[in-house]
C-alpha atoms as a PDB file:
ATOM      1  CA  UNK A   1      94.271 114.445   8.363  1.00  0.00           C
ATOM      2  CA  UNK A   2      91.444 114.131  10.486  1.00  0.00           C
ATOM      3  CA  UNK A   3      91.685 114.066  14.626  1.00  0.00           C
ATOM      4  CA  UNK A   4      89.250 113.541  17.642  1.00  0.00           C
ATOM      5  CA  UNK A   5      89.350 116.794  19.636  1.00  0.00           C
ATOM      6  CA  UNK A   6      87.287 117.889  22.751  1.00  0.00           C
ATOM      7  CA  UNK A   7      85.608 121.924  22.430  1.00  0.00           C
ATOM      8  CA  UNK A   8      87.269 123.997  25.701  1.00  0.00           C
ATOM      9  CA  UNK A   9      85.919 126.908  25.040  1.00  0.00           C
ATOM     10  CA  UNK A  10      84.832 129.534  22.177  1.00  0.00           C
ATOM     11  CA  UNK A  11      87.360 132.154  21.000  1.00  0.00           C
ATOM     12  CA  UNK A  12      86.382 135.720  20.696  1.00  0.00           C
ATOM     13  CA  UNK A  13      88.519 137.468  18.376  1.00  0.00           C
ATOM     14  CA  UNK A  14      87.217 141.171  17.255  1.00  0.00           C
ATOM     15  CA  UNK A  15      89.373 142.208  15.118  1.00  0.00           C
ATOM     16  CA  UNK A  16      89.606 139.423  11.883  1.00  0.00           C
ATOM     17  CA  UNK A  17      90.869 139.718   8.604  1.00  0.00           C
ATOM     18  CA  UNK A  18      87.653 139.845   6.198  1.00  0.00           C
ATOM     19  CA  UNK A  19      87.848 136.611   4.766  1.00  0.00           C
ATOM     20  CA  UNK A  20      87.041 134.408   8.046  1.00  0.00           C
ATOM     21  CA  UNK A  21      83.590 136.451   8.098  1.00  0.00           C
ATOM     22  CA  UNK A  22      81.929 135.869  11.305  1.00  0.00           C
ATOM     23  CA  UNK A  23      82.314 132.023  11.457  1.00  0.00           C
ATOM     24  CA  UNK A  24      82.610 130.978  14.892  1.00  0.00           C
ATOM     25  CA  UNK A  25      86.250 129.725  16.815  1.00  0.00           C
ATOM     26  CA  UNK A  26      86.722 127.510  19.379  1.00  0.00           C
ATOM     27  CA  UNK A  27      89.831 126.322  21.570  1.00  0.00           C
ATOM     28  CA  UNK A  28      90.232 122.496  21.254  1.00  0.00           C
ATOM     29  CA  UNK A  29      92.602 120.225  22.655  1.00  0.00           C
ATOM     30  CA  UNK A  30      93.476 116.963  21.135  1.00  0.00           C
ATOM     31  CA  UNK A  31      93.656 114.928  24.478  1.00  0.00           C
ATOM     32  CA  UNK A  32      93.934 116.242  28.322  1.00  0.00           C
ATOM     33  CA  UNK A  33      97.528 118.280  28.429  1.00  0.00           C
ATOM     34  CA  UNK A  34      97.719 118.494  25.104  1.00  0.00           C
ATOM     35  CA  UNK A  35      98.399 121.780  23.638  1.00  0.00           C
ATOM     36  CA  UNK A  36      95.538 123.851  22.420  1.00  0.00           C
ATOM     37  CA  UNK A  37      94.448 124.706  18.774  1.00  0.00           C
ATOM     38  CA  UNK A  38      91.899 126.941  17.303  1.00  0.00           C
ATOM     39  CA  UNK A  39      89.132 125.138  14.978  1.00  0.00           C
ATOM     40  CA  UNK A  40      86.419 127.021  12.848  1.00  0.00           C
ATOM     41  CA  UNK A  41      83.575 125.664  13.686  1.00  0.00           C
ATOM     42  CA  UNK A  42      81.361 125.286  10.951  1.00  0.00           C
ATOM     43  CA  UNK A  43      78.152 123.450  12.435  1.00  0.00           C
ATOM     44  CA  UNK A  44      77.266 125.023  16.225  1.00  0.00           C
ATOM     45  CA  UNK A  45      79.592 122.784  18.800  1.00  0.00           C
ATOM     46  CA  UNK A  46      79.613 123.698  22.733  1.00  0.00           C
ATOM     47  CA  UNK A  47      82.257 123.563  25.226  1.00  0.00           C
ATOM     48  CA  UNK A  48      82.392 119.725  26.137  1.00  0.00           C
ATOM     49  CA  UNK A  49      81.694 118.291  22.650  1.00  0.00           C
ATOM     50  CA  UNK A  50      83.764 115.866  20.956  1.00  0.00           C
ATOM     51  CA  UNK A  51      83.989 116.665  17.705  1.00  0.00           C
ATOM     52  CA  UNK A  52      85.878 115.242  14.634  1.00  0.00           C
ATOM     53  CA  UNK A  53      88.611 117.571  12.955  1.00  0.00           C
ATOM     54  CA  UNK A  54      90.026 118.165   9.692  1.00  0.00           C
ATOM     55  CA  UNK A  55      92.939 119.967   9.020  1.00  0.00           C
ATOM     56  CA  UNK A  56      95.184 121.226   5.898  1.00  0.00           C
ATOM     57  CA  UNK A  57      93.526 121.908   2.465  1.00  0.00           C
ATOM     58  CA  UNK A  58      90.698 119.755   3.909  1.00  0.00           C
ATOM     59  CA  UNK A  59      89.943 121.960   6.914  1.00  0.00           C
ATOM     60  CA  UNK A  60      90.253 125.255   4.060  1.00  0.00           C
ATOM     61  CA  UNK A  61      87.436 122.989   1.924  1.00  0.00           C
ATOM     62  CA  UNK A  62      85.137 122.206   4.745  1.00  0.00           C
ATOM     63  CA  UNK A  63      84.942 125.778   5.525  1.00  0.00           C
ATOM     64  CA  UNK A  64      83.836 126.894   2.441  1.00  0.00           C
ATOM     65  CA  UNK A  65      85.926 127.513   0.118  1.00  0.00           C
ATOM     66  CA  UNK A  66      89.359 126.700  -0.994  1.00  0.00           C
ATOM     67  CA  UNK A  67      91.056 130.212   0.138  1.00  0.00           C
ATOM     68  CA  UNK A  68      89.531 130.287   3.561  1.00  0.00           C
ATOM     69  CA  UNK A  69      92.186 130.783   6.152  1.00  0.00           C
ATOM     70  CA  UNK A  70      91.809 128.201   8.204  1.00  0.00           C
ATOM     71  CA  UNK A  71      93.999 125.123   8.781  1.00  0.00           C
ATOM     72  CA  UNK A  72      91.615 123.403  11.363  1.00  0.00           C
ATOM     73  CA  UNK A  73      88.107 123.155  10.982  1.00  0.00           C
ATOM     74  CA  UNK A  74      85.138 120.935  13.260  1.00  0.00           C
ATOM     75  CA  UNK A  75      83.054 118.886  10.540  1.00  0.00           C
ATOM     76  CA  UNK A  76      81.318 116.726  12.767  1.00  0.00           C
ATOM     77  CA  UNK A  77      79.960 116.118  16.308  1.00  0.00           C
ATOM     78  CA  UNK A  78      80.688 112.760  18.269  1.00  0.00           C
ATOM     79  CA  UNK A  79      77.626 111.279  19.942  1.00  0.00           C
ATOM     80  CA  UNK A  80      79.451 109.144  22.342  1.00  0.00           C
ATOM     81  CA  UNK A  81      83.366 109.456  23.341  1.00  0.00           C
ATOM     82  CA  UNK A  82      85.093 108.376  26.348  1.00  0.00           C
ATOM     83  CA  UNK A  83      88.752 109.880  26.624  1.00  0.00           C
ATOM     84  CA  UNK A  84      91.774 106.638  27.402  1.00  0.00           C
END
């Protein structure tokens, strides 16, 4: 599954377990109103980006490995998006 998502804000979360490391989170929403989600950001994104996200065994692969913990994870950035 893969989903257009804007970047709200970056999640800071001290305590982890030790396999997410020190990869960076971020608070997406799918479209304005819609409920937030956590994404592991795997190449640098800012609030405001629009960014491309895969989820499942695919978000668990782009982070780096098949046991990574993560079910959502930002594999690309959109140059040019304009919400409907």
């Amino acid at each position: 599954m893969m989903k257009i998502c804007e970047v709200e804000k970056t999640l800071v979360s001290t305590n982890r377990i030790k396999e997410l490391g020190h990869r960076p989170l971020l608070v997406v929403r799918e479209k304005a109103g819609g409920a937030r989600q956590v994404a592991v950001d795997m190449i640098g994104c800012v609030p405001g980006d629009w960014v491309i996200c895969v989820g499942s065994s695919a978000a668990r692969e782009a982070a780096g490995s098949k046991d990574y913990p993560s079910d959502l994870t930002i594999v690309g950035i959109i140059d040019h998006w304009m919400e409907e």
